[in-house]
Protein backbone atom coordinates (compact mmCIF):
# COMPACT_ATOMS: atom_id res chain seq x y z
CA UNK A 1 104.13 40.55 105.18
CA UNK A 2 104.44 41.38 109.02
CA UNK A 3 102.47 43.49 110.52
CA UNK A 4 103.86 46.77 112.29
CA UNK A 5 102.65 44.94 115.61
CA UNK A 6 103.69 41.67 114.52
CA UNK A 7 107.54 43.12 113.85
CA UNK A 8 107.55 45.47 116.40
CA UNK A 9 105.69 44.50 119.87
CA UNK A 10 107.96 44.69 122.67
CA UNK A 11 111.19 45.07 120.93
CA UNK A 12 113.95 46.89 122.50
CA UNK A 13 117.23 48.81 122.16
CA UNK A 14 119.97 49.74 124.81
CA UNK A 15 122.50 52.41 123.62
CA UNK A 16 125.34 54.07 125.46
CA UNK A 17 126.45 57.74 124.51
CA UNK A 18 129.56 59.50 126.35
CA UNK A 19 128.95 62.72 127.24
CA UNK A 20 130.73 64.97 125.14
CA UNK A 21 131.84 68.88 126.34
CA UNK A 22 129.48 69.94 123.04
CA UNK A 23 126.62 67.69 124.72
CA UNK A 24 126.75 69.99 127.53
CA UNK A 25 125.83 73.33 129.18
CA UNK A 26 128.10 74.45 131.69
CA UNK A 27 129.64 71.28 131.92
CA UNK A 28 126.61 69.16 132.73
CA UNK A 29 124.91 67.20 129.72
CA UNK A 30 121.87 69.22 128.46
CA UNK A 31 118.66 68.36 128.40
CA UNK A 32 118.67 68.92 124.36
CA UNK A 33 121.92 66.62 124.24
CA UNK A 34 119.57 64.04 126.10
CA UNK A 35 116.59 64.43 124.08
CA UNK A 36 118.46 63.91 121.03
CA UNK A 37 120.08 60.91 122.26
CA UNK A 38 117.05 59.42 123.27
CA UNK A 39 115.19 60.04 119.74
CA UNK A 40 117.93 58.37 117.84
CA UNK A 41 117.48 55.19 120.30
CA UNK A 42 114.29 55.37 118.87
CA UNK A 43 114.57 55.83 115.70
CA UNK A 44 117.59 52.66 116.09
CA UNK A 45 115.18 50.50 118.01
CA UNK A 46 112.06 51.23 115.04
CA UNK A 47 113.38 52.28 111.58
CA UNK A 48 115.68 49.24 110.59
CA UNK A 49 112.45 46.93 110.78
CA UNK A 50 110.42 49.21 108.46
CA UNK A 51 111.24 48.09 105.33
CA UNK A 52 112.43 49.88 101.75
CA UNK A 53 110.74 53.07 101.40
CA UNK A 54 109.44 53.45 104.81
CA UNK A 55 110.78 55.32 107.71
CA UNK A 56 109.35 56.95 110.60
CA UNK A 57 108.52 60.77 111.94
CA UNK A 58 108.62 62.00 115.60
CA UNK A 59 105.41 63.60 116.19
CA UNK A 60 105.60 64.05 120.28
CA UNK A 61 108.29 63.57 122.93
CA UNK A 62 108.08 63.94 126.37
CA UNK A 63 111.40 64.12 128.96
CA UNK A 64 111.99 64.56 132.34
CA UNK A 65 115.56 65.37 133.14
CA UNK A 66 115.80 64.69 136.80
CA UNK A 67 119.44 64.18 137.56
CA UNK A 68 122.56 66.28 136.06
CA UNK A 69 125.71 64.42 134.51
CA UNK A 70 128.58 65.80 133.44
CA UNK A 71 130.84 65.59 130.70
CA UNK A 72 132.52 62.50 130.83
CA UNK A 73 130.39 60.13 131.81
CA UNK A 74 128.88 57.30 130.18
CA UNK A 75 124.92 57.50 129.80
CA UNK A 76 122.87 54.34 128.88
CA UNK A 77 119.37 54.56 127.24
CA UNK A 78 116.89 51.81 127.10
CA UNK A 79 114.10 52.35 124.75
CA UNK A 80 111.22 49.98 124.14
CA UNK A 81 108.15 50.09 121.95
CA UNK A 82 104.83 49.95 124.56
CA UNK A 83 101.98 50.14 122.34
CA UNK A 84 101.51 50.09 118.44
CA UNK A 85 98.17 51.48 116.98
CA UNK A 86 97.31 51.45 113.60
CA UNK A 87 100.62 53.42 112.12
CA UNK A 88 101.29 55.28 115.45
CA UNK A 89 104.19 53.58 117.78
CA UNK A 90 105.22 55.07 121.22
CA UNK A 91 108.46 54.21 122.69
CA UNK A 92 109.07 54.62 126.27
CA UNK A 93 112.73 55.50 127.70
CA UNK A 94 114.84 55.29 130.66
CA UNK A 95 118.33 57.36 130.78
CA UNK A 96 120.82 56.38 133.23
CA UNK A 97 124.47 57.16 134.27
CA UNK A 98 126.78 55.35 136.48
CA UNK A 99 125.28 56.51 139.20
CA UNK A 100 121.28 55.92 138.40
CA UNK A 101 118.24 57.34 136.82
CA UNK A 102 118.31 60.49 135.18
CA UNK A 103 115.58 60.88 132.70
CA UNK A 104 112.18 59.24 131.63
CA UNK A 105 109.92 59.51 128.67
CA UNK A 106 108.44 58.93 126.03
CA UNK A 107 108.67 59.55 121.89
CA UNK A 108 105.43 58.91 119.58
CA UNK A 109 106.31 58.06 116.20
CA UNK A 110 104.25 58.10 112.87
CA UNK A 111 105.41 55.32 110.23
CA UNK A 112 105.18 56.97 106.97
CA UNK A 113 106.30 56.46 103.13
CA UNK A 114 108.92 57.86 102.09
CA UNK A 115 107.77 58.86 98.93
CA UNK A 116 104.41 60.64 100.50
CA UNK A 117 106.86 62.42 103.16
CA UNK A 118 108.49 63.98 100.14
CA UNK A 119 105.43 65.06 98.47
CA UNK A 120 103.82 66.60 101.71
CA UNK A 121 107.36 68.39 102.07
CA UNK A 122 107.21 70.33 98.65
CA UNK A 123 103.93 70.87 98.74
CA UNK A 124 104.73 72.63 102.18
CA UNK A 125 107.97 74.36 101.02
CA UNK A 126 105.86 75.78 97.78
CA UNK A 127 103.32 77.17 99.74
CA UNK A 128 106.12 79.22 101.73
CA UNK A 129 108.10 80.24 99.12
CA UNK A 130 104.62 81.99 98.25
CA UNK A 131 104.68 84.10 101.73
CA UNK A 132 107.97 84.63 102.34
């Protein structure tokens, strides 16, 4: 079996998203809209090579929205893993419209199973149900 550097190292993914009116706040794509696009590029570029019962968490992103874009427009994101350690994979991003650069970043990710995910979730969810 591959390892998670071995499948992983310096892969890449390039999506494009149109802006949509509901990606927007007054008419100009929002920086949510953007983040969101740019953790489902990584979750594209990582999760498919994970194997059955495996899947991956976000546990830090970082964006820097430099540029506005309105609805409309067609937005490309490159994202591409720059360092694997141990389970812990950060993906580094570049947003741009038809005119250039309009966001940077980066997402960590934490490759979990699926099954322990689960557990940690109900153990979580019975402990609120207790103080709520």
């Amino acid at each position: 079996m591959l390892s998670l550097k071995e499948k992983l190292s310096n892969e890449s993914l390039t999506l494009q998203w149109k802006v949509k009116r509901v990606d927007t706040y007054n008419g100009l794509l929002s920086t949510a809209a953007l983040t969101r696009f740019m953790l489902d590029s990584a979750w594209r570029l990582i999760n498919p090579g994970l194997g059955d019962g495996i899947t991956s968490v976000s546990s830090e992103v970082q964006v820097s929205h430099e540029n506005p874009t309105p609805a409309g427009v067609t937005i490309t994101i490159e994202a591409k893993v720059t360092e694997i350690k141990s389970n812990n994979i950060r993906i580094e991003f570049q947003a741009v419209d038809e005119t250039g650069v309009i966001a940077h970043g980066y997402n960590l990710r934490h490759v979990i199973d699926k099954t322990n995910l689960a557990q940690l979730a109900d153990r979580r969810s019975a402990a609120l149900k207790t103080i709520l």
